[in-house]
PDB file of N, CA and C in Angstrom:
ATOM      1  N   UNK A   1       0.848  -1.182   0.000  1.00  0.00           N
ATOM      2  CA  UNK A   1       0.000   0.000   0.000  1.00  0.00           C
ATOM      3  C   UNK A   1       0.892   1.242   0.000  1.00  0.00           C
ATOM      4  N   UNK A   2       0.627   2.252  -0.799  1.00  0.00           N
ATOM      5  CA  UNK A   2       1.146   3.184  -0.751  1.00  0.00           C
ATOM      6  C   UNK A   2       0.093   4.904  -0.751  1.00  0.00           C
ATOM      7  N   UNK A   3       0.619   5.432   0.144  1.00  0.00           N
ATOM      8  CA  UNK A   3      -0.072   6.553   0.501  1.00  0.00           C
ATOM      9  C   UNK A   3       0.466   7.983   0.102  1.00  0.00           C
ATOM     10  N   UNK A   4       0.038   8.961  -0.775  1.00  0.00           N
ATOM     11  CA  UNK A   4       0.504   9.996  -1.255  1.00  0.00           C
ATOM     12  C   UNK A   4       0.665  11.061  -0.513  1.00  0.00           C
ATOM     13  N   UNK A   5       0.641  12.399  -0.254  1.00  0.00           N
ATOM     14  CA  UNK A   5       0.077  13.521   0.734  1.00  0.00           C
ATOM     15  C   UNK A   5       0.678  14.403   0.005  1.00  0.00           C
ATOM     16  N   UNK A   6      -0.250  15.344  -0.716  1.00  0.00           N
ATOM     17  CA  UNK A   6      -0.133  16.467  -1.269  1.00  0.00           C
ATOM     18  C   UNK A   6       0.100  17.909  -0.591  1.00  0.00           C
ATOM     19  N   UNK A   7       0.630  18.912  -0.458  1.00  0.00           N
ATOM     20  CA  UNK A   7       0.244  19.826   0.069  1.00  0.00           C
ATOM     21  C   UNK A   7       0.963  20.936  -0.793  1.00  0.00           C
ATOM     22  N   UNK A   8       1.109  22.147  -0.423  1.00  0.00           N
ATOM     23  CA  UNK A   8       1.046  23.873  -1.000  1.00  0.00           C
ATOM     24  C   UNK A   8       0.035  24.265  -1.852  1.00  0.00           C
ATOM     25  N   UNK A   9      -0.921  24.047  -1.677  1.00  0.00           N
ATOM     26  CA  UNK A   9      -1.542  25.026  -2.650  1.00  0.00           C
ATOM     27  C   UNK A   9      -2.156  25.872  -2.204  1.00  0.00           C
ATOM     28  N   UNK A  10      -2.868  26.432  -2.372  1.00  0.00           N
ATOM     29  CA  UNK A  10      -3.440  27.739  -2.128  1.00  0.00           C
ATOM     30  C   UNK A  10      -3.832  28.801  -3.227  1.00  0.00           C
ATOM     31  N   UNK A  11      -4.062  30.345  -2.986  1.00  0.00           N
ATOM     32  CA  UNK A  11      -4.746  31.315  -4.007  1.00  0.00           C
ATOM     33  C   UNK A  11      -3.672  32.339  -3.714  1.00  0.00           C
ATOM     34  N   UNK A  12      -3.518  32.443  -5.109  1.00  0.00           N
ATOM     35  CA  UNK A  12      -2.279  33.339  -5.591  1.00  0.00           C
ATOM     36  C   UNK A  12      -2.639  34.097  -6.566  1.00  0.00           C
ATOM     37  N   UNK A  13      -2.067  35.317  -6.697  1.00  0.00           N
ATOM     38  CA  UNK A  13      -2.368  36.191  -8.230  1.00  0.00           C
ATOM     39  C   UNK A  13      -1.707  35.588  -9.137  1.00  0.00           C
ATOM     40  N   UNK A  14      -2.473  35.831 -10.165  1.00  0.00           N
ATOM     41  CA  UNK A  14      -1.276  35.563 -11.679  1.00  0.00           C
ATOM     42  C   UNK A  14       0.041  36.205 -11.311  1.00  0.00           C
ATOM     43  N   UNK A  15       0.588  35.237 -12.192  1.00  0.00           N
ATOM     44  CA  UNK A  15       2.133  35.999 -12.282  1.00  0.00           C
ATOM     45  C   UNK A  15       3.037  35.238 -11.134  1.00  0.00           C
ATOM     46  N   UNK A  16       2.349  35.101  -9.744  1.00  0.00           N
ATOM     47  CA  UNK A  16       2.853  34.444  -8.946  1.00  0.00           C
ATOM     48  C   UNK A  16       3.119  32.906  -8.624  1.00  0.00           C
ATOM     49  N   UNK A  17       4.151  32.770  -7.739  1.00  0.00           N
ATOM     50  CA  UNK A  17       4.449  30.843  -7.729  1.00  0.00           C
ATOM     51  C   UNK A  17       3.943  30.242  -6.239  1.00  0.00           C
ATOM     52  N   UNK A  18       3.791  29.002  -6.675  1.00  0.00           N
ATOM     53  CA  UNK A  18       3.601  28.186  -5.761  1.00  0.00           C
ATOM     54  C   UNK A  18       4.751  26.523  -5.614  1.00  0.00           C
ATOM     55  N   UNK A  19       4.891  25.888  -4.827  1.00  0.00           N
ATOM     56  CA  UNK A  19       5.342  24.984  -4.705  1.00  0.00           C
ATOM     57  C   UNK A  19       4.482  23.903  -3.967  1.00  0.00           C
ATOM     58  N   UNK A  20       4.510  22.380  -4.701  1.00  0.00           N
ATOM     59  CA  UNK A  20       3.308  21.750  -4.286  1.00  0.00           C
ATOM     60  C   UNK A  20       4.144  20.502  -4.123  1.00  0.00           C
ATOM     61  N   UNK A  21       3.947  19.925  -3.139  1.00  0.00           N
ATOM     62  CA  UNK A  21       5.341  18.714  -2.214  1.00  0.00           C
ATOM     63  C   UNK A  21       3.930  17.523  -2.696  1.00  0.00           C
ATOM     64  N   UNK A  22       4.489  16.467  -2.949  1.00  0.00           N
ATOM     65  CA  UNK A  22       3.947  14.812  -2.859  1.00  0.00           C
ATOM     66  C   UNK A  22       4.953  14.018  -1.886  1.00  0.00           C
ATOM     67  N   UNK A  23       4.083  13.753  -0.932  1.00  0.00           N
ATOM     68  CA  UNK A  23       5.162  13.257   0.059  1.00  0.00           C
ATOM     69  C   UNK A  23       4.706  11.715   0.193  1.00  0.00           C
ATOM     70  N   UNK A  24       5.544  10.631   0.489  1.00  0.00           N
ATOM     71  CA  UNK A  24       5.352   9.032   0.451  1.00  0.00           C
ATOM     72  C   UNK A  24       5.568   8.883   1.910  1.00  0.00           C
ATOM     73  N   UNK A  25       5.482   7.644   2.465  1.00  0.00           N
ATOM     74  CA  UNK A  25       5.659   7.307   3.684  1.00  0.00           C
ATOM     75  C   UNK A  25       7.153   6.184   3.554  1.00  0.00           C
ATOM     76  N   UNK A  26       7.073   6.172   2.544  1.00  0.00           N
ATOM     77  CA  UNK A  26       8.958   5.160   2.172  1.00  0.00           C
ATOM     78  C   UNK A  26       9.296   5.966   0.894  1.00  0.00           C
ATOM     79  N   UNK A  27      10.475   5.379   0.969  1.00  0.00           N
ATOM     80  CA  UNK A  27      11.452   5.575  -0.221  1.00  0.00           C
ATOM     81  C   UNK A  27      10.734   4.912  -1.616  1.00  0.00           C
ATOM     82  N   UNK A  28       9.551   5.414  -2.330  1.00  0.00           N
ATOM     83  CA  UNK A  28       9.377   4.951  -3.604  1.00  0.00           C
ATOM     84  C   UNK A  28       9.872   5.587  -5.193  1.00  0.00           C
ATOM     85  N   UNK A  29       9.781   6.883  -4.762  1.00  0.00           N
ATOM     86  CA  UNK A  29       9.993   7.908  -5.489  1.00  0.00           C
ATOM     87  C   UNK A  29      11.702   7.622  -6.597  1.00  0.00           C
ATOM     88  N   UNK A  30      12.490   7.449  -5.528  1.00  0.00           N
ATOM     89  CA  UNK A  30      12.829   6.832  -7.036  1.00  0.00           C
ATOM     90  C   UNK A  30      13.538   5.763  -7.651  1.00  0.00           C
ATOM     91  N   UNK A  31      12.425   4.260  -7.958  1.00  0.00           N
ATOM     92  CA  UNK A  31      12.407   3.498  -8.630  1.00  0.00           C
ATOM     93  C   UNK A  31      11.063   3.468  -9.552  1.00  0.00           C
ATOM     94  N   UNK A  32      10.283   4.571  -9.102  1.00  0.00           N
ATOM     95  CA  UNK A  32       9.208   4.518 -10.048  1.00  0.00           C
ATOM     96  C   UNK A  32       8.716   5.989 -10.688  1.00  0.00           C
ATOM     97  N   UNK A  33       7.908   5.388 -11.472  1.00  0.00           N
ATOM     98  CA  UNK A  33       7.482   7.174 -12.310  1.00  0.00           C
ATOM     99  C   UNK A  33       6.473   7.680 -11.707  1.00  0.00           C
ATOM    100  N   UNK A  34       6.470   8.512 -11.504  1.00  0.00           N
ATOM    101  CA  UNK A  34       5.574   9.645 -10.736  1.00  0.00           C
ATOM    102  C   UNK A  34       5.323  11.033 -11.929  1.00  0.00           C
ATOM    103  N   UNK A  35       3.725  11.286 -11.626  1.00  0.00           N
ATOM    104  CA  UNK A  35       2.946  12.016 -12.456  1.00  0.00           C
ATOM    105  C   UNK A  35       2.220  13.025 -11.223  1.00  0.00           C
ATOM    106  N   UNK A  36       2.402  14.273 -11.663  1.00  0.00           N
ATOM    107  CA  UNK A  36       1.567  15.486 -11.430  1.00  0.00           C
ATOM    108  C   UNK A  36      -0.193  15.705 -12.563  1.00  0.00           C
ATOM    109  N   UNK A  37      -1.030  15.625 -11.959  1.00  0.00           N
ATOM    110  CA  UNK A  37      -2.313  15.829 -12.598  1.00  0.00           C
ATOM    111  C   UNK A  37      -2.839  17.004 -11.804  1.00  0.00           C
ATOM    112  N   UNK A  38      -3.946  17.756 -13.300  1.00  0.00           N
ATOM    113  CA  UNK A  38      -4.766  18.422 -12.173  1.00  0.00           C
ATOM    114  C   UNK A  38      -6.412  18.244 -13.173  1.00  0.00           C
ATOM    115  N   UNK A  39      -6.882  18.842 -12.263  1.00  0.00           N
ATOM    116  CA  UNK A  39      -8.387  18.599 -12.945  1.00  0.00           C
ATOM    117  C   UNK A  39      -9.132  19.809 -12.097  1.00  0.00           C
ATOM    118  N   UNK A  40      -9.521  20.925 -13.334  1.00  0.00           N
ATOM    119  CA  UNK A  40     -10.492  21.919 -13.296  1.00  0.00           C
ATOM    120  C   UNK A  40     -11.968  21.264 -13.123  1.00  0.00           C
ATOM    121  N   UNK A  41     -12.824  22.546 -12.519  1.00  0.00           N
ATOM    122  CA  UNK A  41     -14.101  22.266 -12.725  1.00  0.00           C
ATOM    123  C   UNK A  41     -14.888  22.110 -14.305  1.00  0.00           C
ATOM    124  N   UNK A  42     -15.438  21.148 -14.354  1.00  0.00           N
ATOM    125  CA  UNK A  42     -16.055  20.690 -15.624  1.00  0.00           C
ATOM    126  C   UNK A  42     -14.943  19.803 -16.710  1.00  0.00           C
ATOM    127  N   UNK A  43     -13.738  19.928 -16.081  1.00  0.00           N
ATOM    128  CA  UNK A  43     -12.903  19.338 -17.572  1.00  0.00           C
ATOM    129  C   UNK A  43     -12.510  17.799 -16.641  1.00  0.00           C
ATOM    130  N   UNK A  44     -11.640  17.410 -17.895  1.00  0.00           N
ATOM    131  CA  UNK A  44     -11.052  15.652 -17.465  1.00  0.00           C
ATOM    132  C   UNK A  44      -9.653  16.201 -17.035  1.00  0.00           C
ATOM    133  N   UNK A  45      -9.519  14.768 -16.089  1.00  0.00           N
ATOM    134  CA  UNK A  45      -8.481  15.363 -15.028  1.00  0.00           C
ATOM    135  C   UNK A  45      -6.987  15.284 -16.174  1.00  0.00           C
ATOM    136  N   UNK A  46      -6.205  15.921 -16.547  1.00  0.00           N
ATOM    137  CA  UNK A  46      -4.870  16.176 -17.334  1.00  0.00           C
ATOM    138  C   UNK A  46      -4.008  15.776 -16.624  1.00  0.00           C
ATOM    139  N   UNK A  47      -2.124  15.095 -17.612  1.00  0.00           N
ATOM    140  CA  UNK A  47      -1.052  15.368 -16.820  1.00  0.00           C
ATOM    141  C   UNK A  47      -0.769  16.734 -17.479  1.00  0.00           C
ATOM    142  N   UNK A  48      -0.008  17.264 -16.214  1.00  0.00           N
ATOM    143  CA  UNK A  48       1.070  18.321 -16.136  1.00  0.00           C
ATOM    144  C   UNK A  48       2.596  17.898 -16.283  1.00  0.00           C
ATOM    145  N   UNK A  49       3.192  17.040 -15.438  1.00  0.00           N
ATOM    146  CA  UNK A  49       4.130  17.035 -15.829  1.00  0.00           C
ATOM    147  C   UNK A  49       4.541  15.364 -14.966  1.00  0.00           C
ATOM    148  N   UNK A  50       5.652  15.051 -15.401  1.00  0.00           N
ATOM    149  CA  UNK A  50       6.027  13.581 -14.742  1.00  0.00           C
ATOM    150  C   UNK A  50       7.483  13.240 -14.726  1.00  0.00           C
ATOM    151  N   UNK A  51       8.131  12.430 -14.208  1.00  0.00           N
ATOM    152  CA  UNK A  51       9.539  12.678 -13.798  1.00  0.00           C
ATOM    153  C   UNK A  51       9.472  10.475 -13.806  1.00  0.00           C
ATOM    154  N   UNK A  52      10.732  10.127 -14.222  1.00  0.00           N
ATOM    155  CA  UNK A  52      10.634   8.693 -14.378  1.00  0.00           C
ATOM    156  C   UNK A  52      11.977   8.678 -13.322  1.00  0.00           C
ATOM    157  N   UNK A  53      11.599   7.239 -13.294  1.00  0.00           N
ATOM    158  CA  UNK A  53      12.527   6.462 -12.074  1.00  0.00           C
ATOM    159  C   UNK A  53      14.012   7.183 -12.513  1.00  0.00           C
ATOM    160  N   UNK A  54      14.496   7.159 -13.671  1.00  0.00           N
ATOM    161  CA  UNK A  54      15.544   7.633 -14.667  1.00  0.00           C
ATOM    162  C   UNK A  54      15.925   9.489 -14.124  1.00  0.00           C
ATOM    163  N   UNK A  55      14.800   9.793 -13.621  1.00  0.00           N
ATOM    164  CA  UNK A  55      14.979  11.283 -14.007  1.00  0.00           C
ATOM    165  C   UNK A  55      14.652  11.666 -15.119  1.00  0.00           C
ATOM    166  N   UNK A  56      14.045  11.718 -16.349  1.00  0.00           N
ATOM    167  CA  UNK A  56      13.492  12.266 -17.498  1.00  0.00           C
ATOM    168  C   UNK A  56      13.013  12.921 -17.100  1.00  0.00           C
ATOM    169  N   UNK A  57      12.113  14.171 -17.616  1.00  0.00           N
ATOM    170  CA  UNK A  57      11.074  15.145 -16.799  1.00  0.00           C
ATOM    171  C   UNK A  57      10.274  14.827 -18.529  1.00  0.00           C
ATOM    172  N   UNK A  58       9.011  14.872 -17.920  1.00  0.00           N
ATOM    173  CA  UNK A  58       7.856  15.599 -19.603  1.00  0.00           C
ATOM    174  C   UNK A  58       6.859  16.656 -18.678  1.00  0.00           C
ATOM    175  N   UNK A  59       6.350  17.064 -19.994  1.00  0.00           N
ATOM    176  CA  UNK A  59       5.493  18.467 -19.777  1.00  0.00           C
ATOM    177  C   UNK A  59       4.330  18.908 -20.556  1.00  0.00           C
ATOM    178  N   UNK A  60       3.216  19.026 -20.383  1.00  0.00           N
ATOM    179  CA  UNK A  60       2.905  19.347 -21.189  1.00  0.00           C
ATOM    180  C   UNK A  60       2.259  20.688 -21.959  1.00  0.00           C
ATOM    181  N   UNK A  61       2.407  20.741 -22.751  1.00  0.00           N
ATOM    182  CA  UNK A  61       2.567  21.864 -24.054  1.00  0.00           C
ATOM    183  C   UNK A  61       2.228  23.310 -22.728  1.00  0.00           C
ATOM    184  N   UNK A  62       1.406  23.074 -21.967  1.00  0.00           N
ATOM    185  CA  UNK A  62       0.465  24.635 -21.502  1.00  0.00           C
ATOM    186  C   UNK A  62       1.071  24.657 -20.483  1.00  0.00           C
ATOM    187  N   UNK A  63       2.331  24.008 -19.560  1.00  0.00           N
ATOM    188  CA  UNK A  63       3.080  24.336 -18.464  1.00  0.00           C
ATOM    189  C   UNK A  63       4.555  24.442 -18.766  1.00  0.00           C
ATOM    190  N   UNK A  64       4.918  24.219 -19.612  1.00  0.00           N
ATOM    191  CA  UNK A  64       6.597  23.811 -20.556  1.00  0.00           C
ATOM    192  C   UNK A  64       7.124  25.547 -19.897  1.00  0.00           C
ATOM    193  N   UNK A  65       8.376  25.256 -19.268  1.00  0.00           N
ATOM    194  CA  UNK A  65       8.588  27.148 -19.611  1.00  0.00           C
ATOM    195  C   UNK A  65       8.417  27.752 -17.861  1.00  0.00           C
ATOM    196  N   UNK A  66       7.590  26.833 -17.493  1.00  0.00           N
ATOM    197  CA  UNK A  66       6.833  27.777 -15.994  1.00  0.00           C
ATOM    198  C   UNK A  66       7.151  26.797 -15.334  1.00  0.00           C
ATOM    199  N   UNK A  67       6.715  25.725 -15.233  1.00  0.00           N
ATOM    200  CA  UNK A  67       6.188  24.337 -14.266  1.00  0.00           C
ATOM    201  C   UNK A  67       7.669  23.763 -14.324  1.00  0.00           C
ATOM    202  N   UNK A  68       8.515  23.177 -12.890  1.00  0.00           N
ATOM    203  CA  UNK A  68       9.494  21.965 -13.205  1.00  0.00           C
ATOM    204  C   UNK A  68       8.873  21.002 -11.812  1.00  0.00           C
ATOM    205  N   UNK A  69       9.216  20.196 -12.342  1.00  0.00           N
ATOM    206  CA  UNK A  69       9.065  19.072 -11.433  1.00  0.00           C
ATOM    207  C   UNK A  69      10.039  18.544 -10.936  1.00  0.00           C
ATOM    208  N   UNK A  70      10.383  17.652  -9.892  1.00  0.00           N
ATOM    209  CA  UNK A  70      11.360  17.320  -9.272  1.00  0.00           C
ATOM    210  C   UNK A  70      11.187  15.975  -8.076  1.00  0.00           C
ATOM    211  N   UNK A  71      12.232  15.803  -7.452  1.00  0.00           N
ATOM    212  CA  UNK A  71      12.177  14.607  -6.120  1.00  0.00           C
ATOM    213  C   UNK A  71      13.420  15.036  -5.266  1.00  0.00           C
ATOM    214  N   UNK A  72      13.010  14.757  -4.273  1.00  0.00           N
ATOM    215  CA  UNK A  72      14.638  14.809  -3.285  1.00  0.00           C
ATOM    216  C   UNK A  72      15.384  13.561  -3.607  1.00  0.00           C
ATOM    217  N   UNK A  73      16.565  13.775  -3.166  1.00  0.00           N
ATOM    218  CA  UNK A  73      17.300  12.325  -2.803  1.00  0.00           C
ATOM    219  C   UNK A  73      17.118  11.411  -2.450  1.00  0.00           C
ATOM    220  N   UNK A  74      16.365  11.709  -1.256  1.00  0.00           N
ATOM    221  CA  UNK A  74      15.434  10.320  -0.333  1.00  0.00           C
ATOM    222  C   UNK A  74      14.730   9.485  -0.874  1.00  0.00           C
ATOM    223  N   UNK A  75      13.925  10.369  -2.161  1.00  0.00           N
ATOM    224  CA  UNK A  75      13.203   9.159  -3.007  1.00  0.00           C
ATOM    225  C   UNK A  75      11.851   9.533  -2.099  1.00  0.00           C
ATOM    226  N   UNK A  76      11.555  10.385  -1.059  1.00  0.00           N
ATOM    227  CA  UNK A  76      10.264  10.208  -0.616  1.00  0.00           C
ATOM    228  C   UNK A  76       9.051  11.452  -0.773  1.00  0.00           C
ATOM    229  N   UNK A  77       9.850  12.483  -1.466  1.00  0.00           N
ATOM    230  CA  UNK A  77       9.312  13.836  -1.973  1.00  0.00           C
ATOM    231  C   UNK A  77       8.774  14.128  -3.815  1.00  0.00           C
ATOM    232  N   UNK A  78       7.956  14.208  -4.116  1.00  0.00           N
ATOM    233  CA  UNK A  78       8.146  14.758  -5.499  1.00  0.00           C
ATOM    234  C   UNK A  78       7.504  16.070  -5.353  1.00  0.00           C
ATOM    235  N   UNK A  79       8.283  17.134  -6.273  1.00  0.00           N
ATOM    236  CA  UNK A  79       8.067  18.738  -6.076  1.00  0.00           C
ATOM    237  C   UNK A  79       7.465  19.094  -7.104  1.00  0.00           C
ATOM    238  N   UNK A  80       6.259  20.081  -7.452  1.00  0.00           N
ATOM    239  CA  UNK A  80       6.005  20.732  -8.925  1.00  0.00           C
ATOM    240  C   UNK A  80       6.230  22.119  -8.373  1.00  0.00           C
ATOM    241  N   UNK A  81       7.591  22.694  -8.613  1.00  0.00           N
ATOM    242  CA  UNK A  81       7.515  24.624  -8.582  1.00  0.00           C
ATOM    243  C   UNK A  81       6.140  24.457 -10.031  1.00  0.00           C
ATOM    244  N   UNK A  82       6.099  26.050  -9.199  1.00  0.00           N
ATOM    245  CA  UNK A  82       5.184  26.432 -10.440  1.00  0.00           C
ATOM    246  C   UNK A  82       5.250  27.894 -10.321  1.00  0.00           C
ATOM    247  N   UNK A  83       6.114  28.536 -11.731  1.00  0.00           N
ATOM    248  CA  UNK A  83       5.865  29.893 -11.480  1.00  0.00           C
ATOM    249  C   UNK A  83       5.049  30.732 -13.280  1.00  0.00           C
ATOM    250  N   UNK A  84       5.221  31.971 -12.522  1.00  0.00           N
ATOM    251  CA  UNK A  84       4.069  32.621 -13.802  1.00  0.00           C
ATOM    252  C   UNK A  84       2.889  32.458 -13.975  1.00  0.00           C
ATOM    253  N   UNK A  85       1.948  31.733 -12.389  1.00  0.00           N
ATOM    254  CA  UNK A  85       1.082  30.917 -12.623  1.00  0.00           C
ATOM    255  C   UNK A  85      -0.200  31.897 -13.491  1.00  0.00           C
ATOM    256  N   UNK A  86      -0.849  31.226 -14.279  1.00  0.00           N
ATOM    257  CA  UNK A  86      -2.456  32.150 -14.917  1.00  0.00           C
ATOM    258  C   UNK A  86      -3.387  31.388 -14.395  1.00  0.00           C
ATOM    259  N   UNK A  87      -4.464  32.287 -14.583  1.00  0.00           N
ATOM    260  CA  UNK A  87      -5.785  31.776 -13.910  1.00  0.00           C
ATOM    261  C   UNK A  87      -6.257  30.535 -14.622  1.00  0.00           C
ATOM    262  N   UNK A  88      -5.812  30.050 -15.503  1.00  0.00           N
ATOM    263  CA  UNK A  88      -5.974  28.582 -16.312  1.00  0.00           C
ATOM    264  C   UNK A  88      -5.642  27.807 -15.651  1.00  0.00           C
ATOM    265  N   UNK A  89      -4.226  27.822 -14.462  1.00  0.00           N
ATOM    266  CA  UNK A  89      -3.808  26.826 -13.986  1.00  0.00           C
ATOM    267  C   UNK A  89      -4.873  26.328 -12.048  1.00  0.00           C
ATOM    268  N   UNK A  90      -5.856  27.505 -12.474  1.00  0.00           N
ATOM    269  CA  UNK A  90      -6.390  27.069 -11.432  1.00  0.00           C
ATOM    270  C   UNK A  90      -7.174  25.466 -11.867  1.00  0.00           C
ATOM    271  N   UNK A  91      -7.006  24.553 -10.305  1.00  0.00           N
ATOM    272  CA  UNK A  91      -7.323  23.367 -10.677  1.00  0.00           C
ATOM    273  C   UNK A  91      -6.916  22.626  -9.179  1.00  0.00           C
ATOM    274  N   UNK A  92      -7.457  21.296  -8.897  1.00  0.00           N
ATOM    275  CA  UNK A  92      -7.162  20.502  -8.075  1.00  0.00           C
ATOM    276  C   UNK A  92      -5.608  19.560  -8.559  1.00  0.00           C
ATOM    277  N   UNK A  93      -4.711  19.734  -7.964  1.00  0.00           N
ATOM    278  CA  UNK A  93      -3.391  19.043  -8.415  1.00  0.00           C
ATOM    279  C   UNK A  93      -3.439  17.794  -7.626  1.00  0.00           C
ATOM    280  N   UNK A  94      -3.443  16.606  -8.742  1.00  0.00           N
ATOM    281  CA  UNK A  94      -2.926  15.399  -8.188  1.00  0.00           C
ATOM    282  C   UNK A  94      -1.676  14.474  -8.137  1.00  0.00           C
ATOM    283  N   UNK A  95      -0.980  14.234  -7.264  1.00  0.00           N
ATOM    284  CA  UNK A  95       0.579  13.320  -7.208  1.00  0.00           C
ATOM    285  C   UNK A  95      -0.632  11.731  -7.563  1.00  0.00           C
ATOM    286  N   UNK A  96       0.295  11.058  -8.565  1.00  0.00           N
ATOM    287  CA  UNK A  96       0.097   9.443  -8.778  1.00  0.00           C
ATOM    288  C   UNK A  96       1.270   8.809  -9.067  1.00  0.00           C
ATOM    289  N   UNK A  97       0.924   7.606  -8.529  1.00  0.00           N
ATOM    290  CA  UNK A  97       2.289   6.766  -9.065  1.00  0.00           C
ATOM    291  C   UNK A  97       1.220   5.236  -8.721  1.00  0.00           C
ATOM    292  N   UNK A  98       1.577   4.524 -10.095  1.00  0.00           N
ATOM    293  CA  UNK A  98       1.152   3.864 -10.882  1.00  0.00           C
ATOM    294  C   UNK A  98      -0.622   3.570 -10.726  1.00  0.00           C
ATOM    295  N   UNK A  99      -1.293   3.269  -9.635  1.00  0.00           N
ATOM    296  CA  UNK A  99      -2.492   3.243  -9.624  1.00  0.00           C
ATOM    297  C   UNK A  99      -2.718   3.892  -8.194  1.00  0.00           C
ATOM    298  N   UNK A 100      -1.952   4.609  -7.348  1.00  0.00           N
ATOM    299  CA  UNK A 100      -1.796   5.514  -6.452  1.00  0.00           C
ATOM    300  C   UNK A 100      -1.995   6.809  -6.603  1.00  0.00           C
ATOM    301  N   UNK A 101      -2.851   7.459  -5.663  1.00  0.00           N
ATOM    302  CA  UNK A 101      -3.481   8.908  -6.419  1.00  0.00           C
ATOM    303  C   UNK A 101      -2.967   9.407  -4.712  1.00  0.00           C
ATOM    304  N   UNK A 102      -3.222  10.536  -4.221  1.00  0.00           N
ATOM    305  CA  UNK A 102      -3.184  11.690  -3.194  1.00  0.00           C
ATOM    306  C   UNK A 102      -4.714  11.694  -3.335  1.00  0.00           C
ATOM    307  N   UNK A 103      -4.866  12.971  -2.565  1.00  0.00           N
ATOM    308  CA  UNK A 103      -5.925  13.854  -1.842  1.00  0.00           C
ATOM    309  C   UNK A 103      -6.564  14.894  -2.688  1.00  0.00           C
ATOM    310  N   UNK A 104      -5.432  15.135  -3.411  1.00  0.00           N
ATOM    311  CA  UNK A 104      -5.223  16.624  -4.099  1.00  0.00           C
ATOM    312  C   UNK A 104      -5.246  17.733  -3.187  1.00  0.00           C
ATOM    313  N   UNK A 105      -4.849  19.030  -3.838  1.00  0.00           N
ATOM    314  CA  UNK A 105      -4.368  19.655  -2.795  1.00  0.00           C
ATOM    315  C   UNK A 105      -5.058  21.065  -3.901  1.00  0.00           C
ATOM    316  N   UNK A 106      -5.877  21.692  -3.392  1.00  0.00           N
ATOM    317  CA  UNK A 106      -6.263  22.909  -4.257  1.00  0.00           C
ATOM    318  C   UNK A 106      -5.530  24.384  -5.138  1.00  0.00           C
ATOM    319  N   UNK A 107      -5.251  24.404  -6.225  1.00  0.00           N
ATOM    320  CA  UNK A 107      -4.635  25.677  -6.499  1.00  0.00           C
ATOM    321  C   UNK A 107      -5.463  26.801  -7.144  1.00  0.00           C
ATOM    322  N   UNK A 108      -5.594  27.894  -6.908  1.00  0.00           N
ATOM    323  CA  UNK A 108      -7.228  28.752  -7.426  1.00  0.00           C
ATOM    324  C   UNK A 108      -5.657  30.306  -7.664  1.00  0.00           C
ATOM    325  N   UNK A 109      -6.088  30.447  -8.945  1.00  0.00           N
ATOM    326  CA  UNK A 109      -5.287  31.630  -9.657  1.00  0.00           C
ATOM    327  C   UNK A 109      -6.168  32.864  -9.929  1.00  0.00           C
ATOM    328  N   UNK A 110      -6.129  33.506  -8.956  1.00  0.00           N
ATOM    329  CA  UNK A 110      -6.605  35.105  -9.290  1.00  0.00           C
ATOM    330  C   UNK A 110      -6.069  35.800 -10.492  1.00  0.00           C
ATOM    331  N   UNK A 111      -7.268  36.687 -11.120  1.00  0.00           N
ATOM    332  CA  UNK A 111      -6.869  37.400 -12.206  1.00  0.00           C
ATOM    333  C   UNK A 111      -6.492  39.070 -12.036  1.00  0.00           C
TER     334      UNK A 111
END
C-alpha cells in the first residue's frame, strides 16, 4: 500500500508561484514514475508534468517554460515549482504513481 500527501496550494495572483510537495511514507519515489495531474471544474483530469525512475522530466505543451518538477534524494518527496502561474492553472493538483493517487491539494489563480 502506498499513501501519497499532497500539500502547497493555495490562491495566488497571476504571475505568482507556488510549490506543491507529494510526500510518500517510504522511499518509492525513485524506482518509479511519478505524475503530477490536475483537474479543473467541468474538464477531465490532465497530466502536467512527470519525472521517471531515470529522471526524465515531460510536460505538457500549456506548463513547458513555468512548471518543473522534481524529487529529493530520499526518493520520498516529489516537487512541482510552479511559477508565472495564470488563472488557467487554477485546478485541483494530483501526485500518482502507478495506480496511487493523493488527496489533491487545491490551487485557485486570481486574475
Amino acid at each position: 500500500q502506498v499513501q501519497l500527501v499532497e500539500s502547497g496550494g493555495g490562491l495566488v495572483q497571476a504571475g505568482g508561484s507556488l510549490r506543491l510537495s507529494c510526500a510518500a511514507s517510504r522511499n518509492i519515489f525513485s524506482f518509479n514514475d511519478v505524475g503530477w495531474y490536475r483537474q479543473a471544474p467541468g474538464k477531465q483530469r490532465e497530466l502536467v508534468a512527470d519525472i521517471t525512475s531515470g529522471g526524465s522530466t515531460n510536460y505538457a505543451d500549456s506548463v513547458k517554460g513555468r512548471f518543473t518538477i522534481s524529487r529529493d534524494n530520499a526518493g520520498k518527496t516529489v516537487y512541482l515549482q510552479m511559477n508565472n502561474l495564470k488563472p488557467e492553472d487554477t485546478a485541483v493538483y494530483y501526485c500518482n504513481l502507478r495506480v496511487y493517487w493523493g488527496q489533491g491539494t487545491q490551487v485557485t489563480i486570481s486574475s
